[in-house]
PDB file of N, CA and C in Angstrom:
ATOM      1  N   UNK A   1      -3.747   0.091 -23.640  1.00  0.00           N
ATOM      2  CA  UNK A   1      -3.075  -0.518 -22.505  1.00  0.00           C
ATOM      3  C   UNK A   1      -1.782  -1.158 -22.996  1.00  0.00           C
ATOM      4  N   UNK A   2      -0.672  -1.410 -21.832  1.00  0.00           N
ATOM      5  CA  UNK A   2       0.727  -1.738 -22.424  1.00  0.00           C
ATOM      6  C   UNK A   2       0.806  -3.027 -21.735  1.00  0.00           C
ATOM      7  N   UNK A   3       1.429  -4.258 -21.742  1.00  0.00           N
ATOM      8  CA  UNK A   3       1.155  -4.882 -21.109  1.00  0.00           C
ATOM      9  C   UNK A   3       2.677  -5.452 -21.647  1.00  0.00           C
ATOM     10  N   UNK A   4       3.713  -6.231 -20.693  1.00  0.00           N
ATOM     11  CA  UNK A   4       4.673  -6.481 -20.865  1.00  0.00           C
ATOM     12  C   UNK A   4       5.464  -7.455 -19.651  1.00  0.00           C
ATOM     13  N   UNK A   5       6.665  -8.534 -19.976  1.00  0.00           N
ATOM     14  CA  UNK A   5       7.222  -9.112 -18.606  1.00  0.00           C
ATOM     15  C   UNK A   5       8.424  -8.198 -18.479  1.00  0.00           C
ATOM     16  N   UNK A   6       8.635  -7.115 -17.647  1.00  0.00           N
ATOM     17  CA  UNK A   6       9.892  -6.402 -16.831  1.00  0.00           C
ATOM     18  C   UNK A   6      10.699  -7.187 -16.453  1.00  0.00           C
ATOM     19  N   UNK A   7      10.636  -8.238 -15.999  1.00  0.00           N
ATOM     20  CA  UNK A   7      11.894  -9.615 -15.374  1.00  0.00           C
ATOM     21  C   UNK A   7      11.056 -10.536 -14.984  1.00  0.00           C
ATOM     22  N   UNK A   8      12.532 -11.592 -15.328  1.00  0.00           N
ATOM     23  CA  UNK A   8      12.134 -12.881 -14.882  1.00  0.00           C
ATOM     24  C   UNK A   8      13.278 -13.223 -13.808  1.00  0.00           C
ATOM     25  N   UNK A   9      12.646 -14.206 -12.719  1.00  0.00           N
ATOM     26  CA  UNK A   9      13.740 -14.827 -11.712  1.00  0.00           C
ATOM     27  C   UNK A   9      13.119 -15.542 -10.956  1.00  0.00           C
ATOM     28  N   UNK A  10      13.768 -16.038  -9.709  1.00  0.00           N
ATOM     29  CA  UNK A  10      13.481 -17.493  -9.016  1.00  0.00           C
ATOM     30  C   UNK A  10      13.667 -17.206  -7.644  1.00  0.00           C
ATOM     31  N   UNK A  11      12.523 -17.961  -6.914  1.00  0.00           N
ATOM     32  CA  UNK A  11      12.563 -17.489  -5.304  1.00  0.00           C
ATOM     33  C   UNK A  11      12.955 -19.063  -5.133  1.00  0.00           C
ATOM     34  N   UNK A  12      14.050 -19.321  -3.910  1.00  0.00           N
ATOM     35  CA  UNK A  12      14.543 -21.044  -3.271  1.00  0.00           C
ATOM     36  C   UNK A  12      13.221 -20.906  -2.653  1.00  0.00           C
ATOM     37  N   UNK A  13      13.092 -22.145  -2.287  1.00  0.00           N
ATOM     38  CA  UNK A  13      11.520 -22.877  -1.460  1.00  0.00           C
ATOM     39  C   UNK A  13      11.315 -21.428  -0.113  1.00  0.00           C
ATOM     40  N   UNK A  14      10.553 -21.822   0.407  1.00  0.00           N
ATOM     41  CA  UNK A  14      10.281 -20.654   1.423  1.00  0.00           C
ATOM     42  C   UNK A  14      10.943 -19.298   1.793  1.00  0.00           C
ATOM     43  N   UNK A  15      11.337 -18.826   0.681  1.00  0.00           N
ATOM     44  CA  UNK A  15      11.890 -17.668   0.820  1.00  0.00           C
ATOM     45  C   UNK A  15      11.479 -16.634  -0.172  1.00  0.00           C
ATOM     46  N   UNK A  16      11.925 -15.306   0.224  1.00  0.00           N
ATOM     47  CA  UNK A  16      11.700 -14.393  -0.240  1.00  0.00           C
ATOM     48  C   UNK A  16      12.800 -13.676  -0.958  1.00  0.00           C
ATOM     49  N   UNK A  17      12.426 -12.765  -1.816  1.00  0.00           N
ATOM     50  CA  UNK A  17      13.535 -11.883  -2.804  1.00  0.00           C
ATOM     51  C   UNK A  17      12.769 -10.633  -3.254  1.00  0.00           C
ATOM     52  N   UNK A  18      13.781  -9.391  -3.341  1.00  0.00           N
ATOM     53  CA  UNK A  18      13.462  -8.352  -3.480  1.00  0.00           C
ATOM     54  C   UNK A  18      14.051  -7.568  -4.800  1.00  0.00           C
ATOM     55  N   UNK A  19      13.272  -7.030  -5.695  1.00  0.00           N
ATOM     56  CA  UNK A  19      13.996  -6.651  -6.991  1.00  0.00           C
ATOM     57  C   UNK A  19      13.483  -5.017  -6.932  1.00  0.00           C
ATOM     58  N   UNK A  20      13.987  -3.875  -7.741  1.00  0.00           N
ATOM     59  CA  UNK A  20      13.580  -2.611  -8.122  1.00  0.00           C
ATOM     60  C   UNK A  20      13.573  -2.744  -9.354  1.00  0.00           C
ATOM     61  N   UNK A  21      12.404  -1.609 -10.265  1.00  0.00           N
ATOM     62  CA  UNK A  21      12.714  -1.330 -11.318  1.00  0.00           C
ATOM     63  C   UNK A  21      12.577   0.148 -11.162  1.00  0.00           C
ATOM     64  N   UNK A  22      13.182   1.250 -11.831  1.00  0.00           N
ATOM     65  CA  UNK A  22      13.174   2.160 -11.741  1.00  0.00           C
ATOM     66  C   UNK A  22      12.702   3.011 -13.065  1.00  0.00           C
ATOM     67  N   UNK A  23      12.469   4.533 -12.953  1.00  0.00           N
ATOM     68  CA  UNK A  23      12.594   5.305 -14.018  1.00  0.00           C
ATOM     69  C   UNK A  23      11.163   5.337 -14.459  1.00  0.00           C
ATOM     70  N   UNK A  24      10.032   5.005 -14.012  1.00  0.00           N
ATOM     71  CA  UNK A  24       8.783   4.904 -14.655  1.00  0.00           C
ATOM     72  C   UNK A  24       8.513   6.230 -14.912  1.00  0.00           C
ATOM     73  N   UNK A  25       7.838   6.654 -15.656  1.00  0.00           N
ATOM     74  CA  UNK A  25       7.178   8.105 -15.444  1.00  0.00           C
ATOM     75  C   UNK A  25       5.976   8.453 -14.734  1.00  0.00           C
ATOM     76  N   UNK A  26       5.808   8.876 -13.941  1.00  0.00           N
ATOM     77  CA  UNK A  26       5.002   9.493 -12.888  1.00  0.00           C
ATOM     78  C   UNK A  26       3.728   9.366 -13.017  1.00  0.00           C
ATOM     79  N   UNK A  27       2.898   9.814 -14.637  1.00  0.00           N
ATOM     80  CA  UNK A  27       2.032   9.977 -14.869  1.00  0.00           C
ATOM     81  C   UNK A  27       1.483   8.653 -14.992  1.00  0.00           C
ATOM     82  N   UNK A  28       1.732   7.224 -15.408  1.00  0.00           N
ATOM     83  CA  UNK A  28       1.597   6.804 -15.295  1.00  0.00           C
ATOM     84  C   UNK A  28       1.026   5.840 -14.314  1.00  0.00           C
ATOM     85  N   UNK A  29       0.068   4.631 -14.955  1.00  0.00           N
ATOM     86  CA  UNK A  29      -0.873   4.006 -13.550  1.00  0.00           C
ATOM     87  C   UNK A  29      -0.726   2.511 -14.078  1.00  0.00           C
ATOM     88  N   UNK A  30      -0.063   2.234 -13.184  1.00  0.00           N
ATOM     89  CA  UNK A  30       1.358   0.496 -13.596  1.00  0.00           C
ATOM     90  C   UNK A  30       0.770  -0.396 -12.107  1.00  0.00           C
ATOM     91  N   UNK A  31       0.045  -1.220 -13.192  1.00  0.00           N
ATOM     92  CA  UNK A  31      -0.170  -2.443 -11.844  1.00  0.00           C
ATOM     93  C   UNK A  31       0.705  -3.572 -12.558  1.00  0.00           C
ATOM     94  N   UNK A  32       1.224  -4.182 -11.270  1.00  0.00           N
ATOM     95  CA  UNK A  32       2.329  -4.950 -11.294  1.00  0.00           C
ATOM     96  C   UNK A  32       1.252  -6.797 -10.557  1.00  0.00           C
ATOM     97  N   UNK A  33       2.088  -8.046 -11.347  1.00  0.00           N
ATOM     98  CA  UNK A  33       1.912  -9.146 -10.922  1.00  0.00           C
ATOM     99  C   UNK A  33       2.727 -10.103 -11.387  1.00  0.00           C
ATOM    100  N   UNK A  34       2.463 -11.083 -10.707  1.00  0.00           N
ATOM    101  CA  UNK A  34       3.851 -11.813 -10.820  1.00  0.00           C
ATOM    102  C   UNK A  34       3.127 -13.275 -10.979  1.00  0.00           C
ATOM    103  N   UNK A  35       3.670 -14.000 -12.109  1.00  0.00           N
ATOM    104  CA  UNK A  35       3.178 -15.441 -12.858  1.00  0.00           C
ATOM    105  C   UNK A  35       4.289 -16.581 -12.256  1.00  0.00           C
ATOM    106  N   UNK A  36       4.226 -17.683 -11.956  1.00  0.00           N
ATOM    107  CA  UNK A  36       5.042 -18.660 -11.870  1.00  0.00           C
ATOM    108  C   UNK A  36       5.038 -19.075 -13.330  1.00  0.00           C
ATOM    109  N   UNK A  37       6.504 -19.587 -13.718  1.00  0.00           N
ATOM    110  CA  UNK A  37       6.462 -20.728 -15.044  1.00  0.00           C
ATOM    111  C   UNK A  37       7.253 -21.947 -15.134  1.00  0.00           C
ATOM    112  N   UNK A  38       6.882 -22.397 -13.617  1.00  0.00           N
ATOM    113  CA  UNK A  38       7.492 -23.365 -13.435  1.00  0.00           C
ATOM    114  C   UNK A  38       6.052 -24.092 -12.627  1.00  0.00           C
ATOM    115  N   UNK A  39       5.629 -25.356 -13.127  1.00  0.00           N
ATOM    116  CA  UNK A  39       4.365 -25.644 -13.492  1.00  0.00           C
ATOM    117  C   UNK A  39       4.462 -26.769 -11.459  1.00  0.00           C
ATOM    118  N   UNK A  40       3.164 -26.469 -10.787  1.00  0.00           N
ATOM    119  CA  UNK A  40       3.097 -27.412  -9.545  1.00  0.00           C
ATOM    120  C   UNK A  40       1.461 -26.692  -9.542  1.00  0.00           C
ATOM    121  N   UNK A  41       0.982 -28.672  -9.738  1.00  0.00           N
ATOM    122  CA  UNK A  41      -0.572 -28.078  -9.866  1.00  0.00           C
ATOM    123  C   UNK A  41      -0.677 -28.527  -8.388  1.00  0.00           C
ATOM    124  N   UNK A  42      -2.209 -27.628  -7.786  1.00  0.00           N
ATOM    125  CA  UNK A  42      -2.605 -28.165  -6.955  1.00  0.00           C
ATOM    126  C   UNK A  42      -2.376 -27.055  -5.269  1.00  0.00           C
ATOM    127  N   UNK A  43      -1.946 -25.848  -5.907  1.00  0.00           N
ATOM    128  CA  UNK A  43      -1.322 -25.105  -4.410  1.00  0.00           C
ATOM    129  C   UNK A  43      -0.835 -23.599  -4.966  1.00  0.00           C
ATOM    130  N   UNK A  44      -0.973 -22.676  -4.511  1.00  0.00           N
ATOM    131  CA  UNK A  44      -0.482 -21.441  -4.890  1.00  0.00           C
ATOM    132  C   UNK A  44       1.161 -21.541  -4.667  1.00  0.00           C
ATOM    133  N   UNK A  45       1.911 -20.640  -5.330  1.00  0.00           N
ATOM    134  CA  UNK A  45       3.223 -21.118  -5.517  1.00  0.00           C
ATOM    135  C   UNK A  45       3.666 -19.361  -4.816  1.00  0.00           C
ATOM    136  N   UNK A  46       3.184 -18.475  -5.407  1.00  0.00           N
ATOM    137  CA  UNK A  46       4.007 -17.022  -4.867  1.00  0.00           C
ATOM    138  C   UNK A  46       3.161 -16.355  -4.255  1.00  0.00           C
ATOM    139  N   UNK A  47       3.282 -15.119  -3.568  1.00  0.00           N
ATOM    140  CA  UNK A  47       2.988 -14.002  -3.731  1.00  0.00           C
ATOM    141  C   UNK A  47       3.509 -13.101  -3.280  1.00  0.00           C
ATOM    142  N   UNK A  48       3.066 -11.595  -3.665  1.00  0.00           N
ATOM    143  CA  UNK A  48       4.266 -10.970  -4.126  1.00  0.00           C
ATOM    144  C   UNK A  48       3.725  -9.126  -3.527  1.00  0.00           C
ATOM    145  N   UNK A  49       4.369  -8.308  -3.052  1.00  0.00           N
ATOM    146  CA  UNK A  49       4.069  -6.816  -2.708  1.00  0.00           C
ATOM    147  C   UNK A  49       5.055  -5.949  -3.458  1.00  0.00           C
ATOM    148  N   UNK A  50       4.287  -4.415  -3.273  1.00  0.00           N
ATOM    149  CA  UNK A  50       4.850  -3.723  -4.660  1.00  0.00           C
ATOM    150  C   UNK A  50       4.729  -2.515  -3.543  1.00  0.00           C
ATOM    151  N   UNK A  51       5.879  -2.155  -3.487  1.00  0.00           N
ATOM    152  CA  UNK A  51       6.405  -0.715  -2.792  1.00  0.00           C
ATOM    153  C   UNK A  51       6.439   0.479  -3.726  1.00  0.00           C
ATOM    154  N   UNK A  52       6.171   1.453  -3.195  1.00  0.00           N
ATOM    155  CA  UNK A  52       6.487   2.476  -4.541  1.00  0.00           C
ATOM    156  C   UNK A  52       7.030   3.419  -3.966  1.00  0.00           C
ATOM    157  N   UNK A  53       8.566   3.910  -4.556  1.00  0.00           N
ATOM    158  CA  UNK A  53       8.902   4.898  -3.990  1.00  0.00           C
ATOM    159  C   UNK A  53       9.197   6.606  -5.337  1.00  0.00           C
ATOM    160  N   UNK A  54       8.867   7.192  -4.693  1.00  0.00           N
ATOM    161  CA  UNK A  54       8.875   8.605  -5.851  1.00  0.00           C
ATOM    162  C   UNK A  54      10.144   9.493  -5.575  1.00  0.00           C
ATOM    163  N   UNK A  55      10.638   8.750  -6.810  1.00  0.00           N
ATOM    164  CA  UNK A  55      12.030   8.709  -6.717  1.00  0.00           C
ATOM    165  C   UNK A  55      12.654  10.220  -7.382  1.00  0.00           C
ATOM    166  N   UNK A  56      11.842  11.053  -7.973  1.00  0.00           N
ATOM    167  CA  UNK A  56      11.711  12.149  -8.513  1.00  0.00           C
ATOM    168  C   UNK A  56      10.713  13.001  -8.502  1.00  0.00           C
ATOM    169  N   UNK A  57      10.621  13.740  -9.266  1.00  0.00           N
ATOM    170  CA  UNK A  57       9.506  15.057  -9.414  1.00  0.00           C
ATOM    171  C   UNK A  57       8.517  14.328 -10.564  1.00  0.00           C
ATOM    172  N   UNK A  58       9.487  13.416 -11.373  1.00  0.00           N
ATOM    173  CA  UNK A  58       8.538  13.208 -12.613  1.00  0.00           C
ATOM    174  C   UNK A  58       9.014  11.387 -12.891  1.00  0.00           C
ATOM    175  N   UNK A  59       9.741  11.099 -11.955  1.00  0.00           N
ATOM    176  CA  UNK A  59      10.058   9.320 -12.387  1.00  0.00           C
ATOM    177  C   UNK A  59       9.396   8.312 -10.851  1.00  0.00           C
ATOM    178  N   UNK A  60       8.832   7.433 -10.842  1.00  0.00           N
ATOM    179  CA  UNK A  60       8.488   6.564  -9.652  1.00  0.00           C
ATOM    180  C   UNK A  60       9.646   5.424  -9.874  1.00  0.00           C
ATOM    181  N   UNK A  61      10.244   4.419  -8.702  1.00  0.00           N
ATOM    182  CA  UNK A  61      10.925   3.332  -8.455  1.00  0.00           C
ATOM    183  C   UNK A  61       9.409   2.448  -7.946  1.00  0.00           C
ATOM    184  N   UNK A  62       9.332   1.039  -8.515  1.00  0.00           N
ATOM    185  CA  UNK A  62       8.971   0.249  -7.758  1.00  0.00           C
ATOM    186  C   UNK A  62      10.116  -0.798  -7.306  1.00  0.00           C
ATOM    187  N   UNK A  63       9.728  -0.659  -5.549  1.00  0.00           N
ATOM    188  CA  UNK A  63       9.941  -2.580  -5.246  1.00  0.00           C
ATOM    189  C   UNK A  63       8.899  -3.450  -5.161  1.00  0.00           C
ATOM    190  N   UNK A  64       9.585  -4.563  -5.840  1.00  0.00           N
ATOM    191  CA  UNK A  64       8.570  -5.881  -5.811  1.00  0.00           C
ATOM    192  C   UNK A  64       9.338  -6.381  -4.579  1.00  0.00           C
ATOM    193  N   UNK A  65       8.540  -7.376  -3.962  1.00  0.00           N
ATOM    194  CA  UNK A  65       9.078  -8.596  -3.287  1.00  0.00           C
ATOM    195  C   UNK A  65       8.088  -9.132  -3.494  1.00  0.00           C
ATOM    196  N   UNK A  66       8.897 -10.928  -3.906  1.00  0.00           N
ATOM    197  CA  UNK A  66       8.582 -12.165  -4.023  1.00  0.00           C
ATOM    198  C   UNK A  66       8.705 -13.212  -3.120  1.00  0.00           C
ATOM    199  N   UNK A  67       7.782 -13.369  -2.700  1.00  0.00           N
ATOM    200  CA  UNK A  67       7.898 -14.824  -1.549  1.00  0.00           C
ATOM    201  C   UNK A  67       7.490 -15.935  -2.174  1.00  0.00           C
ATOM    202  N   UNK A  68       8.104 -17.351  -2.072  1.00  0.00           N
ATOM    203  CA  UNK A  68       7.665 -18.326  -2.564  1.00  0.00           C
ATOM    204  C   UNK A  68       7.254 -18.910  -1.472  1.00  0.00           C
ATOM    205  N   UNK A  69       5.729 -20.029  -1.709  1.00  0.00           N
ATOM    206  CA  UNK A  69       5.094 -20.601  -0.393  1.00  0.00           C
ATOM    207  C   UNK A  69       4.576 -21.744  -0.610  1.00  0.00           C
ATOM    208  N   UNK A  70       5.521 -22.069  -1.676  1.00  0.00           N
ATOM    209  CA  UNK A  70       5.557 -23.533  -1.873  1.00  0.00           C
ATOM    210  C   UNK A  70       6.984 -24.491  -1.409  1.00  0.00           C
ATOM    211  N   UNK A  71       7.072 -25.796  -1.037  1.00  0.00           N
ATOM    212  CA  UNK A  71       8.114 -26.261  -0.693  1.00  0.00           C
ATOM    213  C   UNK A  71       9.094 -26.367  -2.038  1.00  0.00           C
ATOM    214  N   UNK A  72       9.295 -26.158  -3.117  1.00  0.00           N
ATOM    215  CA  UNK A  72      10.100 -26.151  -4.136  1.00  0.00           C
ATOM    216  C   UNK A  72      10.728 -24.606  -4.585  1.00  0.00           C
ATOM    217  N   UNK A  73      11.960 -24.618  -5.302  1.00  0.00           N
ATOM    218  CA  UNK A  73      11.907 -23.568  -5.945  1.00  0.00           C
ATOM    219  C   UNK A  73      11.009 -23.005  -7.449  1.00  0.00           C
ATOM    220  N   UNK A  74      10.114 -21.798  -7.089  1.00  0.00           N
ATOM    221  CA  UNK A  74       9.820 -21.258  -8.432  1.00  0.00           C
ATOM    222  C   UNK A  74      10.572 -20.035  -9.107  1.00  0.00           C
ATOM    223  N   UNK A  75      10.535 -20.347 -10.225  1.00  0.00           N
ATOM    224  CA  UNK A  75      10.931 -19.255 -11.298  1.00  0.00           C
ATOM    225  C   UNK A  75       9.555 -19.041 -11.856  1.00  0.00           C
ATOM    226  N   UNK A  76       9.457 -17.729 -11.951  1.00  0.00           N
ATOM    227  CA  UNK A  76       8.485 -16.902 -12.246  1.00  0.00           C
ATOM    228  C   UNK A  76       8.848 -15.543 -13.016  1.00  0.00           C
ATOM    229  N   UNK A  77       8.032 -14.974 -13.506  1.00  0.00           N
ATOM    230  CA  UNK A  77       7.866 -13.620 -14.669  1.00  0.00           C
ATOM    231  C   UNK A  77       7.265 -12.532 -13.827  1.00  0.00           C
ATOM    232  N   UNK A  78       7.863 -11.640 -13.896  1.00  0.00           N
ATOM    233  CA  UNK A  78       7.167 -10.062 -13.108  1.00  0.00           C
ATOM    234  C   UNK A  78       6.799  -9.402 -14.452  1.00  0.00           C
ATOM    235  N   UNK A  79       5.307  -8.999 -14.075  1.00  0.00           N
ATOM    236  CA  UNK A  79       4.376  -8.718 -15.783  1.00  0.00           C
ATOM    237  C   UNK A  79       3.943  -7.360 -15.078  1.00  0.00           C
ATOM    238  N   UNK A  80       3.892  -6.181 -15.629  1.00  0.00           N
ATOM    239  CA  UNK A  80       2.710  -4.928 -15.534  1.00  0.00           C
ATOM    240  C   UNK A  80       2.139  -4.934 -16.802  1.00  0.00           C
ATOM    241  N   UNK A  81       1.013  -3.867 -16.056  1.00  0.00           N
ATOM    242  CA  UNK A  81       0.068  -3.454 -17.487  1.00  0.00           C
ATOM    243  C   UNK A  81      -0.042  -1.665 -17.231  1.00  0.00           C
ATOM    244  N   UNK A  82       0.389  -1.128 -17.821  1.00  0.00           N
ATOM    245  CA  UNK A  82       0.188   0.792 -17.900  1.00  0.00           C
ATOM    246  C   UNK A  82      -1.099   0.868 -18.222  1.00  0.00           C
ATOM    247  N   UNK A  83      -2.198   1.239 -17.285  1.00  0.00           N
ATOM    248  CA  UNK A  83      -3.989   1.759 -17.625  1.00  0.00           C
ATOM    249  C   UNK A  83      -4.309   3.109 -18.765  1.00  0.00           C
ATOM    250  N   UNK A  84      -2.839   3.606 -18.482  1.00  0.00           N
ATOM    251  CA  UNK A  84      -3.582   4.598 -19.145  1.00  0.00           C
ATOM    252  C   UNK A  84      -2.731   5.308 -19.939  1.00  0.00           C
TER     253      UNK A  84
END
């Protein structure tokens, strides 16, 4: 298994943001999640959906979007892991 952070960035308080990464290879089976590291105990801070578009014969694009649903801004890490 591969396990790695693709980007880091920051959603303002109740809002949302949308990033791509592109070029994956196809064969591949990439689950995507997203960590806050900006520390507020006591309340979930993000969450986050993963679009996939097949952007080729042999490469996939994901979009993430990040919503923050906490009243502060978080900065957070977008992490996958490749299964196989």
């Amino acid at each position: 298994m591969r396990v790695a952070v693709q980007f880091r960035g920051n959603v303002a308080a109740g809002q949302s943001r949308r990033w791509f990464t592109h070029s994956w290879p196809e064969q591949w089976h990439v689950i995507w999640y997203v960590v806050p590291t900006s520390p507020r105990v006591g309340a979930p801070q993000v969450e986050w959906d993963v679009q996939v578009e097949r952007a080729s014969a042999t490469h996939i694009t994901y979009w993430i979007t990040i919503r923050n649903i906490s009243p502060v801004a978080v900065d957070f890490e977008a992490r996958y892991a490749v299964l196989n």
